[in-house]
C-alpha atoms as a PDB file:
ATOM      1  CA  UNK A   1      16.778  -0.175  27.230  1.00  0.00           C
ATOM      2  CA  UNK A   2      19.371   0.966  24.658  1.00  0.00           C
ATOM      3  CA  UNK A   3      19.864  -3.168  23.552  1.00  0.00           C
ATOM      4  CA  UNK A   4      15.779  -3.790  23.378  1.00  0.00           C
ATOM      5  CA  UNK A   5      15.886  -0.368  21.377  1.00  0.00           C
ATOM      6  CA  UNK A   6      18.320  -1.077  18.749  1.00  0.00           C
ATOM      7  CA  UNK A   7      17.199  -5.016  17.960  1.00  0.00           C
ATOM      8  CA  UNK A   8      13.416  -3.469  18.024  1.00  0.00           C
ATOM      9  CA  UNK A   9      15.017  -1.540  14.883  1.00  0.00           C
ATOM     10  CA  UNK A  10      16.639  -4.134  13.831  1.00  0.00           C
ATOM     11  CA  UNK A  11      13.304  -6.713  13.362  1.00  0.00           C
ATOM     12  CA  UNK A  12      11.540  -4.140  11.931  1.00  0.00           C
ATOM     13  CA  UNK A  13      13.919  -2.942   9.270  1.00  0.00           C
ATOM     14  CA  UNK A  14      14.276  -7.189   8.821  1.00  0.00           C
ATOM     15  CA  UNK A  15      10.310  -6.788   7.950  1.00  0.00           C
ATOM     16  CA  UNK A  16      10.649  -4.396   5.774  1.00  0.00           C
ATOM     17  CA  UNK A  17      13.412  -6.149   4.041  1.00  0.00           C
ATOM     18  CA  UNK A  18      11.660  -9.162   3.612  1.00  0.00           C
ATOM     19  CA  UNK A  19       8.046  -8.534   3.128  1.00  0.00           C
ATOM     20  CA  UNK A  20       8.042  -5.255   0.862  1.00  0.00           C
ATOM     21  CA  UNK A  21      12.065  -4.976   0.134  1.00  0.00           C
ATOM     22  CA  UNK A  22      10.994  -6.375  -3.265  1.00  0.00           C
ATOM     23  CA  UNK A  23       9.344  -3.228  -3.665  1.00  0.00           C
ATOM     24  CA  UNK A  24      11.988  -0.860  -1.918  1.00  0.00           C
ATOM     25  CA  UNK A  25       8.808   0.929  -0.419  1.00  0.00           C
ATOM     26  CA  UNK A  26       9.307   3.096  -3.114  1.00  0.00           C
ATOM     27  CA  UNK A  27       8.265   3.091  -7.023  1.00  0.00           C
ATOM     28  CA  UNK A  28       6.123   5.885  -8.988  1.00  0.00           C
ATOM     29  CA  UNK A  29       4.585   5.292 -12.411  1.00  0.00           C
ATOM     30  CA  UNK A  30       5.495   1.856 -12.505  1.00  0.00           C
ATOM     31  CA  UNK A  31       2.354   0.260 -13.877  1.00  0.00           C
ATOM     32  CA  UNK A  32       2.566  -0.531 -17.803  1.00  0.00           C
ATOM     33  CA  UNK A  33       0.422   1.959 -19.453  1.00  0.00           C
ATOM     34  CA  UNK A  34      -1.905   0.196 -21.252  1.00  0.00           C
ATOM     35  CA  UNK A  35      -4.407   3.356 -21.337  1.00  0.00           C
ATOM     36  CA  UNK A  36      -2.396   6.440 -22.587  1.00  0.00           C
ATOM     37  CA  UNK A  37      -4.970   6.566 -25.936  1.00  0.00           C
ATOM     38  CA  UNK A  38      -7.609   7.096 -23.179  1.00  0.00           C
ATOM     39  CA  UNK A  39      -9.835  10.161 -23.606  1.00  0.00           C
ATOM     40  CA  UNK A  40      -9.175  12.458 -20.666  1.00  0.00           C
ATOM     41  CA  UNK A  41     -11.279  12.665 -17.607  1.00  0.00           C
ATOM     42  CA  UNK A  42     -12.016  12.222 -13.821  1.00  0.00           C
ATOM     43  CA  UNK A  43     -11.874   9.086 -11.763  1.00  0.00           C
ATOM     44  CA  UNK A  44     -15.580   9.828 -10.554  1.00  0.00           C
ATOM     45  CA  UNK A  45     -16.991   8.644 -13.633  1.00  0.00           C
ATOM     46  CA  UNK A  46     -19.163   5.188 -13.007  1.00  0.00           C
ATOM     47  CA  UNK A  47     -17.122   2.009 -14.249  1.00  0.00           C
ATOM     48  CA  UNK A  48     -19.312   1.335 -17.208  1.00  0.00           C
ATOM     49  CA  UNK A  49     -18.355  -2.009 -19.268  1.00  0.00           C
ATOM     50  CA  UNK A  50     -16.861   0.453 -22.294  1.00  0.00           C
ATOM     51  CA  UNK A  51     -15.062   2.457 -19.776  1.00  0.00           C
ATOM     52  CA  UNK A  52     -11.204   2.890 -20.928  1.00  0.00           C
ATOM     53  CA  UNK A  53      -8.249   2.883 -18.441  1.00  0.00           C
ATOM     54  CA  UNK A  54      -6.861   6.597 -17.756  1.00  0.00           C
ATOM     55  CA  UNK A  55      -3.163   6.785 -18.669  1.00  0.00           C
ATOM     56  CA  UNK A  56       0.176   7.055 -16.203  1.00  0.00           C
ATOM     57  CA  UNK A  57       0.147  11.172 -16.801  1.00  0.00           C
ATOM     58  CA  UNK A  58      -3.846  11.157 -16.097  1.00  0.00           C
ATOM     59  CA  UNK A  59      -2.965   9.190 -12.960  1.00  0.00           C
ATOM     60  CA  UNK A  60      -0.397  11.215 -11.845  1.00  0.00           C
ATOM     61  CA  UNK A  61      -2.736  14.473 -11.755  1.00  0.00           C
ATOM     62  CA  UNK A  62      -5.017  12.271  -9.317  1.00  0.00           C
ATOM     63  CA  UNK A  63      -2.762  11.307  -7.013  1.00  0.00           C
ATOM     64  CA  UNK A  64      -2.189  12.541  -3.438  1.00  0.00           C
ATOM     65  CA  UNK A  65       0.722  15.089  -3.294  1.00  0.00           C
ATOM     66  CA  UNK A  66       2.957  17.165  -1.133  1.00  0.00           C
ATOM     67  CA  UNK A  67       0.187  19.911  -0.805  1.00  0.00           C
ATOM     68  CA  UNK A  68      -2.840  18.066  -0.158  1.00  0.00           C
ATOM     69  CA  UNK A  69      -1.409  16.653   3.220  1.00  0.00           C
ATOM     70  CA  UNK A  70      -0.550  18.878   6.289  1.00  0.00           C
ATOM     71  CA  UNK A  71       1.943  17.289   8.526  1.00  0.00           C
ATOM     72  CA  UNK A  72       3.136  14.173   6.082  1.00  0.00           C
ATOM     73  CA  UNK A  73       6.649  14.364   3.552  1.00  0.00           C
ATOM     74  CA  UNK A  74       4.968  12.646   0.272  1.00  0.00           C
ATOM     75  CA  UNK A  75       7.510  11.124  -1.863  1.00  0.00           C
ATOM     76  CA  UNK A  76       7.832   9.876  -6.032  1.00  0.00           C
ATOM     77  CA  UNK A  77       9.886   6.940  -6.225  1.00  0.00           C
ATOM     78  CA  UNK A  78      11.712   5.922  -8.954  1.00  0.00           C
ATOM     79  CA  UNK A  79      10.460   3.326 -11.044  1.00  0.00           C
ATOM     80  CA  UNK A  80      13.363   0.972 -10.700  1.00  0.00           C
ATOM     81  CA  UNK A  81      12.326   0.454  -7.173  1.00  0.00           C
ATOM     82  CA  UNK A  82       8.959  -0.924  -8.196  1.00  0.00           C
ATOM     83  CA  UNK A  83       7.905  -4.421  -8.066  1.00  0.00           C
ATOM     84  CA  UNK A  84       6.154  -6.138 -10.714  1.00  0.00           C
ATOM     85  CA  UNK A  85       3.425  -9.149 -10.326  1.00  0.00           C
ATOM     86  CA  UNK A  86       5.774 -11.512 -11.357  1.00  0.00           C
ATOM     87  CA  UNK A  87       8.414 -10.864  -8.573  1.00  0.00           C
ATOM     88  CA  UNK A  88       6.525 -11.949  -5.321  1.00  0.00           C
ATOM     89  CA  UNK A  89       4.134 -15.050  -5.078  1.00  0.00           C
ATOM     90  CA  UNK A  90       2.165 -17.180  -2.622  1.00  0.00           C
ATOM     91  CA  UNK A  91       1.581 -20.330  -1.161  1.00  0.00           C
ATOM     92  CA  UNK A  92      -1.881 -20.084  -1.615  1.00  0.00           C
ATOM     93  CA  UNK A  93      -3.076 -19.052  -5.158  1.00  0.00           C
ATOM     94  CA  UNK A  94      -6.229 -16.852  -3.491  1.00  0.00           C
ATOM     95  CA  UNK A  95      -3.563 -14.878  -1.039  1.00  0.00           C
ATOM     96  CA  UNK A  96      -1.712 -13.310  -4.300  1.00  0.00           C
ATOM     97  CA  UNK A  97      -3.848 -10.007  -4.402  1.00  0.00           C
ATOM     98  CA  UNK A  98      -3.123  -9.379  -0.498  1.00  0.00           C
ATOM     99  CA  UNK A  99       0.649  -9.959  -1.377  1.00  0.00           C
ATOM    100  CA  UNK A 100       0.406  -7.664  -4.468  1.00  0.00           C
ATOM    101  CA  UNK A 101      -1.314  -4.926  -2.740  1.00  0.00           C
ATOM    102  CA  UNK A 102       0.984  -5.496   0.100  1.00  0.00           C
ATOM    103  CA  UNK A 103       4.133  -5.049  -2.265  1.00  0.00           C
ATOM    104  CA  UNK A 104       2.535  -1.614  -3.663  1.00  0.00           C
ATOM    105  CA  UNK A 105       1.265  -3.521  -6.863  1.00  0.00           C
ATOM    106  CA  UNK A 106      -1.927  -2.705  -8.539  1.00  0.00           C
ATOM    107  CA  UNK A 107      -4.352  -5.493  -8.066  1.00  0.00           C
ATOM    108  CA  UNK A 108      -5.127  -7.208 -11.332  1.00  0.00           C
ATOM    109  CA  UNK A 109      -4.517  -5.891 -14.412  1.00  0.00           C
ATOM    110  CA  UNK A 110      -4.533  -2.417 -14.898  1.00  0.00           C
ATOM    111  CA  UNK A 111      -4.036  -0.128 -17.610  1.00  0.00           C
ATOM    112  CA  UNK A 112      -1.252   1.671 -15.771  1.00  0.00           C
ATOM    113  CA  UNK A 113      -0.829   2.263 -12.496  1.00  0.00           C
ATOM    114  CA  UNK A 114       1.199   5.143 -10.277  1.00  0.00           C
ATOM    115  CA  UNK A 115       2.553   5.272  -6.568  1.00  0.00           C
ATOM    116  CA  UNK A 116       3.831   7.910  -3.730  1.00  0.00           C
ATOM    117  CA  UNK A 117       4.894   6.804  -0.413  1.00  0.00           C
ATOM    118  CA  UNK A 118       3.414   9.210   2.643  1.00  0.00           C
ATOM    119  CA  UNK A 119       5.394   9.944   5.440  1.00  0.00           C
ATOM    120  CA  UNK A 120       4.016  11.159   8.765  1.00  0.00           C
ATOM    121  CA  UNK A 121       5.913  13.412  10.465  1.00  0.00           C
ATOM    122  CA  UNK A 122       6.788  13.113  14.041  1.00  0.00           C
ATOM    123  CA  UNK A 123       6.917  16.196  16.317  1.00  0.00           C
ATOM    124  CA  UNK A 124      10.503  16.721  16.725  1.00  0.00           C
ATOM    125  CA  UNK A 125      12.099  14.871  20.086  1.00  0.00           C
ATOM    126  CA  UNK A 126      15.303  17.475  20.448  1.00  0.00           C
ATOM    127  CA  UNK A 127      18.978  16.396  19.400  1.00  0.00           C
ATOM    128  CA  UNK A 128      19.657  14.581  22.698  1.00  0.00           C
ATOM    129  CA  UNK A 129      16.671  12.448  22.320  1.00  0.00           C
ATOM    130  CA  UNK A 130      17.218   9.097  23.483  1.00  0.00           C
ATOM    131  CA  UNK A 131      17.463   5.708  22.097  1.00  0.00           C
ATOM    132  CA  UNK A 132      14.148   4.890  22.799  1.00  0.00           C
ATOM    133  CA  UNK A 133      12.973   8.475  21.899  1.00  0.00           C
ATOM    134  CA  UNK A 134      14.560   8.123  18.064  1.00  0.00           C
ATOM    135  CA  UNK A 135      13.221   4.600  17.686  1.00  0.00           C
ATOM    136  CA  UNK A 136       9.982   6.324  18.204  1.00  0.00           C
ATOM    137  CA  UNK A 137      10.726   8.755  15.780  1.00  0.00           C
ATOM    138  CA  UNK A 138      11.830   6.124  13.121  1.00  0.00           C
ATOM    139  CA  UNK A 139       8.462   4.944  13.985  1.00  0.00           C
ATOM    140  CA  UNK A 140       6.432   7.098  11.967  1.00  0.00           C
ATOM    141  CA  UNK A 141       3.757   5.041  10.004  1.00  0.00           C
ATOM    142  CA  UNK A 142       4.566   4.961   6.299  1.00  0.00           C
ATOM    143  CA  UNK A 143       1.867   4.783   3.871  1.00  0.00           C
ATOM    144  CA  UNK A 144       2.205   3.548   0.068  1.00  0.00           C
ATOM    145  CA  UNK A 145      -0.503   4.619  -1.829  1.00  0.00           C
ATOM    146  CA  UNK A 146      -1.030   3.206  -5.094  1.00  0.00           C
ATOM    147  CA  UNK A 147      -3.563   3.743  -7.798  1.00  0.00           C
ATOM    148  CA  UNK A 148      -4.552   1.570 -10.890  1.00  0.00           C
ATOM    149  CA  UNK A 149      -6.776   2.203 -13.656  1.00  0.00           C
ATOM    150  CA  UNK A 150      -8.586  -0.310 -15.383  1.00  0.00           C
ATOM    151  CA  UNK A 151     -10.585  -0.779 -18.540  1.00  0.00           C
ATOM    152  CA  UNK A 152     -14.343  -1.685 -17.962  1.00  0.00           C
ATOM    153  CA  UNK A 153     -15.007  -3.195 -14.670  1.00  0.00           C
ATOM    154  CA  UNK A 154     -11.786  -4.340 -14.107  1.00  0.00           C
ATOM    155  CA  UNK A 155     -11.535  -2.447 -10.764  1.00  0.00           C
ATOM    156  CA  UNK A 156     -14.675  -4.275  -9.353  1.00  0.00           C
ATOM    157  CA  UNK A 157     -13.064  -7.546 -10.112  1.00  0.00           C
ATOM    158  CA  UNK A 158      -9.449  -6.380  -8.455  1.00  0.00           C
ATOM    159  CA  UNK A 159     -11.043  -4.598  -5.479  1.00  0.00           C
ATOM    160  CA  UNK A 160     -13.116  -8.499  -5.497  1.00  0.00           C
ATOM    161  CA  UNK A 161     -10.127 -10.229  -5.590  1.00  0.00           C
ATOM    162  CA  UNK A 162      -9.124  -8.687  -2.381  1.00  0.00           C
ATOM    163  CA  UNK A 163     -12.457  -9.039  -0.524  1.00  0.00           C
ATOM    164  CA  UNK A 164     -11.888 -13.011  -1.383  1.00  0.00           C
ATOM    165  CA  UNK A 165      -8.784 -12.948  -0.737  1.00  0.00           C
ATOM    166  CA  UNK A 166      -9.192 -11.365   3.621  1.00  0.00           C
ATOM    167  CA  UNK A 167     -11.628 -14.085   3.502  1.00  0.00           C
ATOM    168  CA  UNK A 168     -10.197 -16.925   2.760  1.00  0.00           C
ATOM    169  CA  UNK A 169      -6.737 -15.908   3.875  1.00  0.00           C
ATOM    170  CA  UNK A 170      -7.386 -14.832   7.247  1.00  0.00           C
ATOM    171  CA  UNK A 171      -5.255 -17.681   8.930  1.00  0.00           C
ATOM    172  CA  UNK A 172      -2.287 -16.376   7.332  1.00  0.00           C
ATOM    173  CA  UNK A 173      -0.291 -17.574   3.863  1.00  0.00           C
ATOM    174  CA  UNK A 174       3.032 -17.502   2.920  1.00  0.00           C
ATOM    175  CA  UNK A 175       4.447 -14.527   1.032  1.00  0.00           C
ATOM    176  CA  UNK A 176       7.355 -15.156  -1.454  1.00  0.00           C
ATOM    177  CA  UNK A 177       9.675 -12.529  -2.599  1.00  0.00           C
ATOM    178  CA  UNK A 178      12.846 -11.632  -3.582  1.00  0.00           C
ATOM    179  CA  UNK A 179      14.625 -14.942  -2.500  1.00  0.00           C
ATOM    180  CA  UNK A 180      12.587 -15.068   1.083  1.00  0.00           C
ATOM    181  CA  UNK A 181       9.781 -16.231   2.177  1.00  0.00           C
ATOM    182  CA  UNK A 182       7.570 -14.500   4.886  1.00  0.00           C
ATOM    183  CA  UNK A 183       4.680 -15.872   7.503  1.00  0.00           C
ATOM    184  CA  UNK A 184       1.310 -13.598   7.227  1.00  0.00           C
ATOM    185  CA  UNK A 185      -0.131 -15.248  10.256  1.00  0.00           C
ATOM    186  CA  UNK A 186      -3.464 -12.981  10.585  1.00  0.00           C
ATOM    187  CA  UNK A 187      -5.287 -11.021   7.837  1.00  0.00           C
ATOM    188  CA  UNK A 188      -8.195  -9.149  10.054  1.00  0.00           C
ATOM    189  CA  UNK A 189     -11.327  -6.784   8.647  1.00  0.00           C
ATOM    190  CA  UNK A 190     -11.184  -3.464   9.792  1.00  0.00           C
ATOM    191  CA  UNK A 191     -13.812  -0.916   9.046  1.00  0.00           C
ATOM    192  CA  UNK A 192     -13.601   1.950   6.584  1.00  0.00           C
ATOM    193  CA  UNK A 193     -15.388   4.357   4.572  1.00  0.00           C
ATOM    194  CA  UNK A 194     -14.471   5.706   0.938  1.00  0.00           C
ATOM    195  CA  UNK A 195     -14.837   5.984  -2.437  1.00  0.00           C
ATOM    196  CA  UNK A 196     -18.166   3.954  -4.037  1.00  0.00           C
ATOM    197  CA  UNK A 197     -16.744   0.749  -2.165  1.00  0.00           C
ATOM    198  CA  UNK A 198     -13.862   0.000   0.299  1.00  0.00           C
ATOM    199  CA  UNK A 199     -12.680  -2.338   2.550  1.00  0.00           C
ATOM    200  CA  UNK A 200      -9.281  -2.640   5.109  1.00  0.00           C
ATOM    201  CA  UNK A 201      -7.485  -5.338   7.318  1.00  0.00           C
ATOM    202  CA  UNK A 202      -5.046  -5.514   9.808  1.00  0.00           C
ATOM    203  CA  UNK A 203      -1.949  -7.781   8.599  1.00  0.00           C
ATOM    204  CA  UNK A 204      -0.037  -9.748  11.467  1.00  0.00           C
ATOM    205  CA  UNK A 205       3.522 -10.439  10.183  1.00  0.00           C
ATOM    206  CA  UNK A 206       5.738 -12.966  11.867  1.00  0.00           C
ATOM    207  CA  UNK A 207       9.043 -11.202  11.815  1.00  0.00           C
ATOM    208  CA  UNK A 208      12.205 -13.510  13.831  1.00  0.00           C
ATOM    209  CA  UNK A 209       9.308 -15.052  16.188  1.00  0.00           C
ATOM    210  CA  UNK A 210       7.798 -11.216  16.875  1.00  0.00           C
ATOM    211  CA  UNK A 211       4.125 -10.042  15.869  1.00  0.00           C
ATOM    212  CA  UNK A 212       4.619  -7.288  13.229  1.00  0.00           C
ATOM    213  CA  UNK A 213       1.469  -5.614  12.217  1.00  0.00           C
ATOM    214  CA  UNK A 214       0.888  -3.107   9.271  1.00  0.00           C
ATOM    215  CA  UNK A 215      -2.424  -2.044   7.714  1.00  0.00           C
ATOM    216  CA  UNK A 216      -3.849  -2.470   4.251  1.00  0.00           C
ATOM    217  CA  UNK A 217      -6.342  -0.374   2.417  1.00  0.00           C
ATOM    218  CA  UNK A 218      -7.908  -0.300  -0.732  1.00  0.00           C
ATOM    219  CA  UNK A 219     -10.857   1.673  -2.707  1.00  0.00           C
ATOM    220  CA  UNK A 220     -12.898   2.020  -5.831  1.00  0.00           C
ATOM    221  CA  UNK A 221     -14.261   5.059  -7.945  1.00  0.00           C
ATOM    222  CA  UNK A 222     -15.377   4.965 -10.867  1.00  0.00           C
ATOM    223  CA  UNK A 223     -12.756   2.252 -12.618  1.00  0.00           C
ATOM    224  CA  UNK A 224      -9.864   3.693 -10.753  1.00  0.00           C
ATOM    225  CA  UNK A 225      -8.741   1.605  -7.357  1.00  0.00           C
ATOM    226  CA  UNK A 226      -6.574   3.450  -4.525  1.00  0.00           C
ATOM    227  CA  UNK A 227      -4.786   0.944  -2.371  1.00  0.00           C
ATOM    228  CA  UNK A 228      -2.751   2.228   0.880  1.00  0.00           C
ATOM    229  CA  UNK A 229      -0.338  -0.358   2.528  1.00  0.00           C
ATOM    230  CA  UNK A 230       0.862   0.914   6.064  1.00  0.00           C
ATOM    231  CA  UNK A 231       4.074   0.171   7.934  1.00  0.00           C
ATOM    232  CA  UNK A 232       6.438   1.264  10.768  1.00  0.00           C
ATOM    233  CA  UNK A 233       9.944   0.669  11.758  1.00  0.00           C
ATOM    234  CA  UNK A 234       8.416  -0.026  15.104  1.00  0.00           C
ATOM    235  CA  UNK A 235       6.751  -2.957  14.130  1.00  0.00           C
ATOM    236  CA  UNK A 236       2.952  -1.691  14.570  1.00  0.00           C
ATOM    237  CA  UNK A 237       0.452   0.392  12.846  1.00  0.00           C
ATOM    238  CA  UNK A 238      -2.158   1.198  15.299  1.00  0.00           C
ATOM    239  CA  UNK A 239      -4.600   3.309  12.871  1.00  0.00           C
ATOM    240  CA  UNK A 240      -5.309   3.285   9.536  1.00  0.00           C
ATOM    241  CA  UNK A 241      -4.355   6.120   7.424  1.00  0.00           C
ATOM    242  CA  UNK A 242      -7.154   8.329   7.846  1.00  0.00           C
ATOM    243  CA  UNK A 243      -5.587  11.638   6.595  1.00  0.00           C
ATOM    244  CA  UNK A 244      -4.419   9.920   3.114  1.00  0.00           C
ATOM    245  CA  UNK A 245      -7.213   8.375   2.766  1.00  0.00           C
ATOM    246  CA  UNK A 246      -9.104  11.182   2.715  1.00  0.00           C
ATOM    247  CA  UNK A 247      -7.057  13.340   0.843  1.00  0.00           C
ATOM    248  CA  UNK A 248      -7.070  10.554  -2.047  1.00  0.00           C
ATOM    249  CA  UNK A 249     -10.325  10.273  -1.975  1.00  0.00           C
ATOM    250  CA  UNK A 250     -11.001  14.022  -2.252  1.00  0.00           C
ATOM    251  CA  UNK A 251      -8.390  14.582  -5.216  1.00  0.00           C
ATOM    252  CA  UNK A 252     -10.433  11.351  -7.093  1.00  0.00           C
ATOM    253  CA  UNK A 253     -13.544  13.220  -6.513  1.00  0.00           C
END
């Protein structure tokens, strides 16, 4: 049990490495700010064609933190840790927006763009908890939550882009990123409510010959787009992020 323990660790933190290490699952503020000029204002307002990207600092007073979620640790990255569009690719031209939102990038082309990483916390196991019982705690699903602003109705297009993309990508692609290539084999709906539009899947992973399955999210209000990629060190995300969700959607109003 120990040995099955340790290399079921050991896969997952390979997954990680390879399928978001490009991104460190960290980064905060990393989008270019293209909108800093932009008058002030809420991310409820409808994405009319003149309607201006908010700026990193408006951003950063929308996004989830520590004391909007009960029961998670939510973390700033630094921005060194952030990936950028032009450090992961695909095999297939249409998969790219799955593989950016799976990296934490903003899909598209946003004016700027700002991240936090969501950790939920496990109820505490004791400090003689075994093997198995700490792999379950390093289990805890992680959620990156990333949100891009864009001018006119470049969220539409982006939060598009990704509909397109679970469609025709759904027998898998190849993800390419920091000197690896990974297998999606599966990109599956799932169902979800938010924000003026919304949509989810369930990403299968082929990590060393083992299934590894994480969940992606993504929303739109107004011309702001919240995306949520989900992981765990032990390989599988059962739920989506309900909680976060939620809470983003709450704080975007």
């Amino acid at each position: 049990m120990r040995t099955t323990a340790l290399r079921r660790t050991a896969v997952a933190v390979s997954a990680v490495s390879l399928v978001f290490g490009v991104a460190a699952c960290g980064g905060g503020g990393e989008g270019e700010d293209k909108g800093k000029d932009a008058p002030k204002g809420s991310a409820s307002a409808s994405a009319a064609p003149d309607a201006k990207a908010l700026s990193a600092a408006e951003l950063e007073k929308l996004i989830v933190e520590q004391a909007d979620l009960k029961g998670y640790q939510v973390q700033k990255g630094e921005a060194a840790d952030a990936a950028k569009p032009g450090d992961i690719s695909t095999d297939k031209p249409a998969c790219k927006p799955l593989a950016e939102a799976m990296s934490f990038i903003a899909t598209g082309a946003p004016g700027a763009s700002v991240h936090r990483k969501a950790i939920e916390m496990p109820k505490p196991e004791g400090a003689t908890a075994s093997p198995e019982e700490a792999l379950g705690m390093l289990s805890a699903p992680v959620t990156s939550v990333t949100l891009g602003s864009y001018d006119g109705g470049g969220a539409q297009e982006a939060l598009a882009s990704l509909k397109t993309a679970g469609t025709e990508c759904a027998g898998g692609f190849t993800l390419i990123g920091g000197g690896e290539k990974t297998k999606i084999t599966k990109v599956a709906p799932e169902t979800v409510t938010a924000g003026e539009e919304s949509l989810a899947f369930t990403v299968t992973t082929d990590v060393e010959g083992e299934a590894w399955v994480s969940k992606l999210v993504a929303f739109r209000k107004g011309n702001t787009l919240a995306s949520f990629s989900v992981i765990s060190l032990g390989g599988t995300v059962k739920e989506l992020p309900q909680p976060v969700i939620d809470a983003q959607a709450a704080k975007l109003g």
